[in-house]
Protein backbone atom coordinates (compact mmCIF):
# COMPACT_ATOMS: atom_id res chain seq x y z
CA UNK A 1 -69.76 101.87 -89.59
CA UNK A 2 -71.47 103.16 -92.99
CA UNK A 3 -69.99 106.03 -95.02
CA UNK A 4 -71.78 109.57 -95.37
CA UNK A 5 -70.98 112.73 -96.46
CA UNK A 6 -68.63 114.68 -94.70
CA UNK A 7 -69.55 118.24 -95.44
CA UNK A 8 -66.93 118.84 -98.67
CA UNK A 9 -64.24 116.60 -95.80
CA UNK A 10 -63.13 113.18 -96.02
CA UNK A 11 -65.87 110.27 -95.70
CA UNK A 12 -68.06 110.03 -92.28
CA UNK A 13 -68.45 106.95 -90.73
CA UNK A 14 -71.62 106.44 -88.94
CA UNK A 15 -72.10 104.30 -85.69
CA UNK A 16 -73.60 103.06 -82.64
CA UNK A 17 -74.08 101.10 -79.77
CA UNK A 18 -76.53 100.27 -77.11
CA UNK A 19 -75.99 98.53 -73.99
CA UNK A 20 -78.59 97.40 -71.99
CA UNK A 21 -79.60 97.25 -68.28
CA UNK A 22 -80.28 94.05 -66.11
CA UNK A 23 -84.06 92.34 -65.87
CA UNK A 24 -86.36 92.95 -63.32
CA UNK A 25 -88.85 91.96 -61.13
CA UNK A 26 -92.13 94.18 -60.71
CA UNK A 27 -95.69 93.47 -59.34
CA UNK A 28 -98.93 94.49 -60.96
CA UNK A 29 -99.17 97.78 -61.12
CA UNK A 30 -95.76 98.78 -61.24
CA UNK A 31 -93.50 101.21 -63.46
CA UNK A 32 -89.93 100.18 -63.57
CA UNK A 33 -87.55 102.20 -65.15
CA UNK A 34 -84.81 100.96 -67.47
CA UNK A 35 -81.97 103.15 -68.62
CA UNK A 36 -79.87 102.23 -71.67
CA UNK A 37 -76.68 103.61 -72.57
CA UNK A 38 -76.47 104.73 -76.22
CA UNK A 39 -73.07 105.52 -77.70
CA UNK A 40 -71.64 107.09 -80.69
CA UNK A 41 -68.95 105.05 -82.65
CA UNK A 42 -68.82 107.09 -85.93
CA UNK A 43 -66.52 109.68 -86.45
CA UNK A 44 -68.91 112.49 -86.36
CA UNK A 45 -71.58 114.04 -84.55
CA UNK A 46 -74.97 112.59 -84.82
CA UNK A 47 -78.57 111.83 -84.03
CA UNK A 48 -80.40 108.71 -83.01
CA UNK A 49 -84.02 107.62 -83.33
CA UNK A 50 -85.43 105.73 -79.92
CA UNK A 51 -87.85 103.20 -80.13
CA UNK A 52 -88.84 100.74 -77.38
CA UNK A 53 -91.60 98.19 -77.98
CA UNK A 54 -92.84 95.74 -75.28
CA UNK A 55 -93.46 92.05 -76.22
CA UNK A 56 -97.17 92.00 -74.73
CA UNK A 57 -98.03 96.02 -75.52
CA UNK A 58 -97.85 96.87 -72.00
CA UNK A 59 -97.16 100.67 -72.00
CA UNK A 60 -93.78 101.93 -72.70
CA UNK A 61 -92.50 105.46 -72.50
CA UNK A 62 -89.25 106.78 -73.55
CA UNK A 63 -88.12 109.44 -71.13
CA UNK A 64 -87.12 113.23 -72.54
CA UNK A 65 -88.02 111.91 -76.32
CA UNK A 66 -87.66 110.22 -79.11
CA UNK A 67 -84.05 111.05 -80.53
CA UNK A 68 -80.73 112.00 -78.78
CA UNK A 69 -78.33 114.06 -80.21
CA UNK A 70 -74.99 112.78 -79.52
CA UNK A 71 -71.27 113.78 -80.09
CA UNK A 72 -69.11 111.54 -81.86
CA UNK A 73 -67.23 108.85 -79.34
CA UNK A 74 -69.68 110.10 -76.13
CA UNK A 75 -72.13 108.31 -74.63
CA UNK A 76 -76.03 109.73 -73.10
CA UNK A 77 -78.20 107.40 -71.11
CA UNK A 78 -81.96 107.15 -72.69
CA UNK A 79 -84.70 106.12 -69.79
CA UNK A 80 -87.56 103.48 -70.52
CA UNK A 81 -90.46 103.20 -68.64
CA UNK A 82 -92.92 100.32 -68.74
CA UNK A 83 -95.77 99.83 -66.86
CA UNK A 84 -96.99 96.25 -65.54
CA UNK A 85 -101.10 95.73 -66.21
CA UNK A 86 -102.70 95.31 -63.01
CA UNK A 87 -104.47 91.91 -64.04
CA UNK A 88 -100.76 90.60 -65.12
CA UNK A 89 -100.14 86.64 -63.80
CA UNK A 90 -97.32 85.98 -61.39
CA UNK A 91 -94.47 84.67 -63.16
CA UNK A 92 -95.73 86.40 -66.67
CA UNK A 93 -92.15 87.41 -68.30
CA UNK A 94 -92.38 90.29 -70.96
CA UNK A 95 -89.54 91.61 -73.12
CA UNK A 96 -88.85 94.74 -73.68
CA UNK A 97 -86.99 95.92 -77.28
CA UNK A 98 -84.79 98.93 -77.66
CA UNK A 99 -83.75 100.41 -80.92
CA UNK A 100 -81.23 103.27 -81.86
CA UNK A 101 -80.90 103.91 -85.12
CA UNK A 102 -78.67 106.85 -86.86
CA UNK A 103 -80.42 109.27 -89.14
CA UNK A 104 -76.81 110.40 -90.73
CA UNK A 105 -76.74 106.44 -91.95
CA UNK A 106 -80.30 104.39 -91.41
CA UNK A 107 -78.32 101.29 -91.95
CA UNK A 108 -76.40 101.87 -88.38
CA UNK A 109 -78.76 100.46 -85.66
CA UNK A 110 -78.66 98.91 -83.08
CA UNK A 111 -80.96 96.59 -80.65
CA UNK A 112 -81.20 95.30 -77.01
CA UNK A 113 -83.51 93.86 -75.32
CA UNK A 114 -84.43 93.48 -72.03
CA UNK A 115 -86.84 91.07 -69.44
CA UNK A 116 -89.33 91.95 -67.02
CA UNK A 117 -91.08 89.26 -64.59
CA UNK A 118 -94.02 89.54 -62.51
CA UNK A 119 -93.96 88.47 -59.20
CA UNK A 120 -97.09 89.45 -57.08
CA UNK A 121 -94.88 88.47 -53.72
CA UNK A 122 -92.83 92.04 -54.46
CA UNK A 123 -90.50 93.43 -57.12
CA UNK A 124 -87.33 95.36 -57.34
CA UNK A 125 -89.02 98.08 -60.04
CA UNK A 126 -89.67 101.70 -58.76
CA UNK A 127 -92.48 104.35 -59.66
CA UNK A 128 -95.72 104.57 -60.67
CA UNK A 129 -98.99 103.92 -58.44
CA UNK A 130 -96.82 103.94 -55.24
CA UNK A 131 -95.21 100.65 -56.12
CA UNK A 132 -91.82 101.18 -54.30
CA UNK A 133 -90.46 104.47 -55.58
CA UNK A 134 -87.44 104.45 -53.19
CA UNK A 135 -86.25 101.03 -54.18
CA UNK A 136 -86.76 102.17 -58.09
CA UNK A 137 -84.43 104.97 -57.07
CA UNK A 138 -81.75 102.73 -55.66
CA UNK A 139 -81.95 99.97 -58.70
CA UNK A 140 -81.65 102.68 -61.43
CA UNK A 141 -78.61 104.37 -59.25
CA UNK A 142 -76.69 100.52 -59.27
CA UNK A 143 -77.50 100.26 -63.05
CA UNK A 144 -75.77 103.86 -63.67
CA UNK A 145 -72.88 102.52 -61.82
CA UNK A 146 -73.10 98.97 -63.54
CA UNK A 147 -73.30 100.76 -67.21
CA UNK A 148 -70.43 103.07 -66.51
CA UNK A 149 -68.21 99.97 -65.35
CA UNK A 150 -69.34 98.19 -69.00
CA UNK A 151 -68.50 101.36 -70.47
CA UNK A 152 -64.82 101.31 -69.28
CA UNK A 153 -64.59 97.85 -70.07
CA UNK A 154 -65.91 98.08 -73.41
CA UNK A 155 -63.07 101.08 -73.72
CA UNK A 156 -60.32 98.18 -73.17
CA UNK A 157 -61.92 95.19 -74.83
CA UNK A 158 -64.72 96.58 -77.53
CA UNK A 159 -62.44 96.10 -80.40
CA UNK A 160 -61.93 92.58 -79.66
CA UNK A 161 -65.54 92.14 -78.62
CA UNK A 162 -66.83 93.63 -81.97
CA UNK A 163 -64.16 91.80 -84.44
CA UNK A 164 -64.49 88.42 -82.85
CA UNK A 165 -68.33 88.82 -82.49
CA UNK A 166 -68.74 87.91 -79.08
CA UNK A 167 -71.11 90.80 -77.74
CA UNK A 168 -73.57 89.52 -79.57
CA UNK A 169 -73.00 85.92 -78.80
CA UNK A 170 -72.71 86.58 -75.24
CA UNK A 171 -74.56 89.43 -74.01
CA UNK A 172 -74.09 93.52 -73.31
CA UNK A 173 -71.91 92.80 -70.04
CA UNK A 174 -69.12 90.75 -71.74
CA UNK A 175 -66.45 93.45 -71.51
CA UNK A 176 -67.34 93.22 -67.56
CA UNK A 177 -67.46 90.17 -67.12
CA UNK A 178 -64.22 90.00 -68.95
CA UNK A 179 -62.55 92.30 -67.26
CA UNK A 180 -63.57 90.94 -63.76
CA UNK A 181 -61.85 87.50 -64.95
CA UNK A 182 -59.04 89.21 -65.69
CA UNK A 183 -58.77 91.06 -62.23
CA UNK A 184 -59.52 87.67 -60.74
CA UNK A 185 -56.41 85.88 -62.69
CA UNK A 186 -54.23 88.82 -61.82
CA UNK A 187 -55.10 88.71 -57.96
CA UNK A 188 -54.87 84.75 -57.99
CA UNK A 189 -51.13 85.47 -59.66
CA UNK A 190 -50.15 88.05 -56.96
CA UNK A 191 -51.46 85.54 -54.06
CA UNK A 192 -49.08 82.97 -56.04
CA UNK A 193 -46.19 85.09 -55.82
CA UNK A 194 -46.30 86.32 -52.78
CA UNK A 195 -46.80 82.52 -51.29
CA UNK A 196 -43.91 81.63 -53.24
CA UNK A 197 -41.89 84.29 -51.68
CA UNK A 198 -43.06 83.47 -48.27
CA UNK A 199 -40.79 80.47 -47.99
CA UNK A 200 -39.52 80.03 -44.48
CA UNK A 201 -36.03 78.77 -45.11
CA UNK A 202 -32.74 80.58 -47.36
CA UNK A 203 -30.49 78.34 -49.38
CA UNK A 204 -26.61 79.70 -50.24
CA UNK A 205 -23.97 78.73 -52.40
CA UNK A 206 -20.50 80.42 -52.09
CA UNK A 207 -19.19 79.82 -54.97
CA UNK A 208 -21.63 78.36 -57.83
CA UNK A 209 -19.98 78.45 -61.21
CA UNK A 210 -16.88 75.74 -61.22
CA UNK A 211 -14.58 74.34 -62.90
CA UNK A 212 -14.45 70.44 -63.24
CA UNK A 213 -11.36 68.28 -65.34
CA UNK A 214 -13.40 65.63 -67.78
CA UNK A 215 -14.53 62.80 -65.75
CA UNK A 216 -13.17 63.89 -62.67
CA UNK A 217 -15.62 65.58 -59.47
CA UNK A 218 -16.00 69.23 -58.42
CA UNK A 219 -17.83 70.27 -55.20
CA UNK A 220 -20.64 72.81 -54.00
CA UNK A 221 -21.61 73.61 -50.96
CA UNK A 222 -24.98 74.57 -50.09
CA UNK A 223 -26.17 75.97 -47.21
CA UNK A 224 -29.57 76.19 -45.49
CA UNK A 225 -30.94 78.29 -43.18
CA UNK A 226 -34.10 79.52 -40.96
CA UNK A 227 -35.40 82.22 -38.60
CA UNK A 228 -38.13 80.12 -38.01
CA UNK A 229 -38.98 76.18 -36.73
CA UNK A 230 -39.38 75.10 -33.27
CA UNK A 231 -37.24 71.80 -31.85
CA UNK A 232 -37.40 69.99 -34.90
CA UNK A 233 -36.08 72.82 -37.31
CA UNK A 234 -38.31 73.21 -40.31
CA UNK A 235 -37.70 69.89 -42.86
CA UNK A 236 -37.05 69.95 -46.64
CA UNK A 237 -36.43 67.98 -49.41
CA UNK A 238 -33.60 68.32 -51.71
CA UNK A 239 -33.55 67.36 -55.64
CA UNK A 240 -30.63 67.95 -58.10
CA UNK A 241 -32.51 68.54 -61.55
CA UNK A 242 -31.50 69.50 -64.92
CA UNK A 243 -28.50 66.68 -65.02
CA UNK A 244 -27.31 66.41 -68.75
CA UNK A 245 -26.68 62.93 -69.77
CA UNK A 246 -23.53 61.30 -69.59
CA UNK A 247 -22.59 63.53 -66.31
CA UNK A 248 -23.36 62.78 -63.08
CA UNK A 249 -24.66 65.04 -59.73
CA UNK A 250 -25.10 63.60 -56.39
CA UNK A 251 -26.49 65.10 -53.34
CA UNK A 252 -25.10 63.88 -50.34
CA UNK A 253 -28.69 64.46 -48.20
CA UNK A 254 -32.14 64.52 -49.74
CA UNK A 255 -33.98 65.20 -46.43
CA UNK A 256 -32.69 67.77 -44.11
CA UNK A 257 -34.04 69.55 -40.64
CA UNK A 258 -33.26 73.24 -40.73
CA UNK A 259 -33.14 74.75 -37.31
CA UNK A 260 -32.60 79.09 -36.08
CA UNK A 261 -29.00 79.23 -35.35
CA UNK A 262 -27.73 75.80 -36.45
CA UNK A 263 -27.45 75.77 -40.45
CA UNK A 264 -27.66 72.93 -42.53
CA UNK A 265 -24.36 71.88 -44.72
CA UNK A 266 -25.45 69.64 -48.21
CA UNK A 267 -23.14 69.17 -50.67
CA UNK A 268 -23.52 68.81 -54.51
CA UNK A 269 -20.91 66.41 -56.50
CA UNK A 270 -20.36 67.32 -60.16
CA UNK A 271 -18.64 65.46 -62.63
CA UNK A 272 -18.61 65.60 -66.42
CA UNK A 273 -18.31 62.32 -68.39
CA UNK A 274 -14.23 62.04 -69.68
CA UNK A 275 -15.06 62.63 -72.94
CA UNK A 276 -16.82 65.92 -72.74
CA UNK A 277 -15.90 68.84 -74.91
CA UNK A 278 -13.87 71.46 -73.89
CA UNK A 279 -15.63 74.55 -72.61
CA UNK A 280 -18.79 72.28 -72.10
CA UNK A 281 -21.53 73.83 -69.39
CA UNK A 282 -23.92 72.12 -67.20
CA UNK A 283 -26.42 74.15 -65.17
CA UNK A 284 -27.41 71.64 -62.85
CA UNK A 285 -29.93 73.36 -60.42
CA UNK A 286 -30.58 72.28 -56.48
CA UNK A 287 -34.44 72.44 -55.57
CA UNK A 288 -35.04 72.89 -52.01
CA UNK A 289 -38.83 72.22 -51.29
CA UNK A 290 -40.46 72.92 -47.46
CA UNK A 291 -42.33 69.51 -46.46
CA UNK A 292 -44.72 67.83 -44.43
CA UNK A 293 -43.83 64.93 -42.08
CA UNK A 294 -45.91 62.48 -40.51
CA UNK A 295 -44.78 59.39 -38.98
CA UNK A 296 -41.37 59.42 -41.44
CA UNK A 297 -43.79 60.21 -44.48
CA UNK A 298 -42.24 63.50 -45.93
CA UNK A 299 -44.53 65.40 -48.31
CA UNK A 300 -43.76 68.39 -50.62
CA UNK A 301 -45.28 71.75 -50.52
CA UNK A 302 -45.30 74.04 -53.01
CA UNK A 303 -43.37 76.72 -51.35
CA UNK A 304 -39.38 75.93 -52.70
CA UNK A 305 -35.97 77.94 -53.06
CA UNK A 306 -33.77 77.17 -55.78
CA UNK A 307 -29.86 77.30 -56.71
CA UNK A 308 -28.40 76.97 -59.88
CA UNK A 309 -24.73 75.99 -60.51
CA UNK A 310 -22.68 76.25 -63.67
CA UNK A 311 -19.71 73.44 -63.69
CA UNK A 312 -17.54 73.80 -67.09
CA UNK A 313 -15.61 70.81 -68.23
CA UNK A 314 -11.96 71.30 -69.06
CA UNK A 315 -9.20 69.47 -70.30
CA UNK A 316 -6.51 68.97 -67.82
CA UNK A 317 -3.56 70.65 -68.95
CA UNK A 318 -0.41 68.46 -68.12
CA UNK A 319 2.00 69.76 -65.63
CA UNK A 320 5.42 68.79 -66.69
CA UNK A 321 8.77 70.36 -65.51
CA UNK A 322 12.54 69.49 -65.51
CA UNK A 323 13.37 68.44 -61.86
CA UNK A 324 17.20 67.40 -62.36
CA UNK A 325 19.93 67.43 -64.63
CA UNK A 326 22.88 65.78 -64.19
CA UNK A 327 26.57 65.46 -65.75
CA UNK A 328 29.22 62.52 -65.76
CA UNK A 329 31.70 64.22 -65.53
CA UNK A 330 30.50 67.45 -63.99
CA UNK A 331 33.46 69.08 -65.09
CA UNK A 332 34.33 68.50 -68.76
CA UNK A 333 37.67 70.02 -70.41
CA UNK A 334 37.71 70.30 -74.88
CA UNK A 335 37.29 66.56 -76.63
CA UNK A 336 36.28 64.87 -73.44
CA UNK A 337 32.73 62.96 -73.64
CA UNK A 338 30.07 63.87 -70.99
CA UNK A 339 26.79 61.48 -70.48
CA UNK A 340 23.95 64.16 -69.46
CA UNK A 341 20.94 62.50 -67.55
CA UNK A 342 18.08 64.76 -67.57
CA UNK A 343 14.36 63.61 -65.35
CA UNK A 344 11.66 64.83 -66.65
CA UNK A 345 8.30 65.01 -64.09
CA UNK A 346 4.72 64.90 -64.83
CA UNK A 347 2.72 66.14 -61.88
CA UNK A 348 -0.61 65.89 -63.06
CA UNK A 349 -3.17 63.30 -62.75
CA UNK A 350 -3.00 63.40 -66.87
CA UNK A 351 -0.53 61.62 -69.14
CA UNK A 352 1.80 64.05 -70.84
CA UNK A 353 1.99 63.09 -75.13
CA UNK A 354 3.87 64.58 -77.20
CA UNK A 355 6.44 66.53 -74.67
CA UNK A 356 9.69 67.38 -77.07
CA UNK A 357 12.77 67.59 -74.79
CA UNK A 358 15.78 69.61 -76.20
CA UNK A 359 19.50 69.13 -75.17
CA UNK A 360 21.78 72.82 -76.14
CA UNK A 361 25.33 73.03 -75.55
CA UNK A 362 26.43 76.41 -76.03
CA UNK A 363 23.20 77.23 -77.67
CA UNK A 364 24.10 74.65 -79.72
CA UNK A 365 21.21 71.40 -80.08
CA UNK A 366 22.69 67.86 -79.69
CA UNK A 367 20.10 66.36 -79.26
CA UNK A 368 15.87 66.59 -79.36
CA UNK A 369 13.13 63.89 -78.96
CA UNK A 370 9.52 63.33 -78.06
CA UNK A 371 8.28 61.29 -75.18
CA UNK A 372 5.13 60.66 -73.58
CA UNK A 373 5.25 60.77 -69.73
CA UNK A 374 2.98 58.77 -67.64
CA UNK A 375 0.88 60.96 -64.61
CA UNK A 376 2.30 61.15 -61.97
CA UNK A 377 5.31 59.68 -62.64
CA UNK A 378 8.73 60.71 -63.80
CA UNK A 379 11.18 59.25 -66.42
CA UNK A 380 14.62 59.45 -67.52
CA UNK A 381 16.60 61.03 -71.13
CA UNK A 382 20.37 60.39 -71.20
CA UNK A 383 22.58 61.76 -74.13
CA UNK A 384 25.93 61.84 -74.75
CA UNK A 385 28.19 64.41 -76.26
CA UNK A 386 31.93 65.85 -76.86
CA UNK A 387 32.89 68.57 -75.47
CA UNK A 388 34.28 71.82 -78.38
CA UNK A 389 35.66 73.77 -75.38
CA UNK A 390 37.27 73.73 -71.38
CA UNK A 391 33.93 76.21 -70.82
CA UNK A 392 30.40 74.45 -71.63
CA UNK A 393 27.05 76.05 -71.00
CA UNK A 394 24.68 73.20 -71.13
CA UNK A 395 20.62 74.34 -71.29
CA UNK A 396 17.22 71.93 -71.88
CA UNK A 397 14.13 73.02 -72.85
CA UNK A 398 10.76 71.50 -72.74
CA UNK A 399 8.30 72.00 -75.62
């Protein structure tokens, strides 16, 4: 808007905007009525000189004057009426031009224009020289309703209209039109999420985070279920997705028939590669999609549940422990030797490295060494030692 003076205040902006009614149709004869919507956009109160000009100088008439007084940020209709010449042609098209201009800035105007078509068959115009008044009535009534919906629009997308330029580009009705595209993309998304949720079949996982030694398996179970299906059960196709590489994830069905009262049992192998790092997570999600089959042909619909497990890699800890120790003799009196056999067990499925085994005789060490124990598997550390007294307390420790 243009810059005036505000009265000893800060600057005034000055500004408007007009937006214009649909076309019509009239026969010879007739006077339609058009009503434009003129609107304030400065910051302060103003008034606007009307003009309206026909393209062939039929006779146009602006209703209730020439200017409108107008508060800043309100709107007031302004009524044009333009009468068809009697000897007009059938088809003749004539356009009709509608100004506002602001008399606090000259520079703010705006124009509109608008298209009237003769059509001797019958028109949709109302008034003069009894040319259907009543259906006038009801045409200016839907383009009250029509202007005040543009209005509203305009409220929510005007400054992106006016910046981008696209009013002008496109036409008064923009912000409609945009804003009944962007009811129709919301509606669409509800009808998409509330398909989605309509999916005739649950899918449960007791237990979904795991977890799994380094190249060895871990287990889900996943189970299916319906309210619905008739003899058959209801069928759907199963996909493990989101594998990261070097593990592995196997279903052990693809294609299942869920039936009421009979659920469905599928179970999900897991198993990182043996050299994953510690701590490493794979969400490895189960896709259950309803399907179509025809003559063993299965076919995917859109409609799908989904399960997402969590499987963390670990390093298997070894399990080691002393199972025996043994003394030749088992009674030992001061300066006698005594061989002490000690086993050693690992009971994992790991090897052991590094396990230092400690021999104290009254909490004194005699001996200490490192061994690496097989899994699964035992193994054997004898030692010999003199006895210092007729009373020996004999302890091993595992490190």
């Amino acid at each position: 808007g243009g810059e005036g003076d505000g009265g000893g205040g800060g600057a005034v902006e000055y500004g408007v905007d007009v937006t214009a009614p649909s076309g019509k149709t009239a026969k010879p004869g007739d006077t339609v009525t058009y009503t434009f919507i003129v609107k304030n956009t400065g910051t302060a109160n103003d008034t606007y000189t009307l003009t309206a000009k026909s393209q062939n100088n039929w006779n146009a008439q602006i209703v209730g004057g020439a200017s409108v007084a107008i508060s800043n940020g309100s709107s007031k209709n302004a009524d044009v009426k333009i009468t068809v010449p009697s000897s007009a042609a059938n088809g003749l098209t004539d356009v009709l031009t509608f100004n506002a201009t602001s008399t606090g800035n000259s520079t703010k105007t705006k124009e509109v224009t608008v298209t009237t078509t003769v059509s001797t068959s019958g028109g949709n115009g109302g008034g003069g020289n009894g040319g259907g008044g009543a259906n006038g009535n009801e045409t200016n009534e839907s383009a009250g309703v029509l202007n005040k919906l543009n209005e509203f629009a305009k409220g929510i997308f005007g400054p992106v209209l006016e910046s981008a330029g696209l009013e002008e580009a496109l036409g008064p009705y923009t912000a409609l039109i945009l804003l009944i595209l962007l009811l129709l993309l919301l509606l669409i998304l509800l009808l998409i999420i509330l398909a989605a949720r309509n999916v005739p079949f649950k899918m449960e996982c007791a237990d979904e985070a795991k977890d799994a030694k380094r190249g060895k398996e871990t287990q889900y179970q996943i189970t299916l279920t319906t309210k619905k299906g008739g003899k058959k059960g209801i069928p759907v196709l199963l996909e493990a997705i989101g594998v990261p590489d070097g593990w592995n994830a196997n279903l052990d069905q693809t294609k299942v028939f869920v039936k009421r009262k009979d659920p469905q049992t599928v179970f999900l192998t897991v198993a990182p590669p043996a050299d994953a790092l510690d701590g490493t997570v794979a969400e490895i999600s189960v896709i259950g999609r309803l399907a179509k089959v025809k003559k063993d042909e299965w076919k995917q619909k859109n409609k799908k549940r989904k399960i997402t497990t969590r499987t963390k890699a670990v390093v298997p800890v070894p399990l080691i422990e002393i199972a025996n120790v043994a003394n030749v003799p088992q009674e030992a009196k001061k300066g006698d030797r005594v061989l002490t056999i000690i086993e050693i067990a690992n009971q994992d499925e790991a090897e052991a490295q590094g396990v230092r085994c400690s021999l104290y005789v009254n909490d004194r060490i005699v001996h200490s060494e490192i061994a690496s124990i097989p899994a699964s598997s035992k193994m054997e550390i004898k030692k010999s030692w003199i006895a210092d007294s007729d009373d020996n307390e004999i302890r091993v420790a595992l490190e």
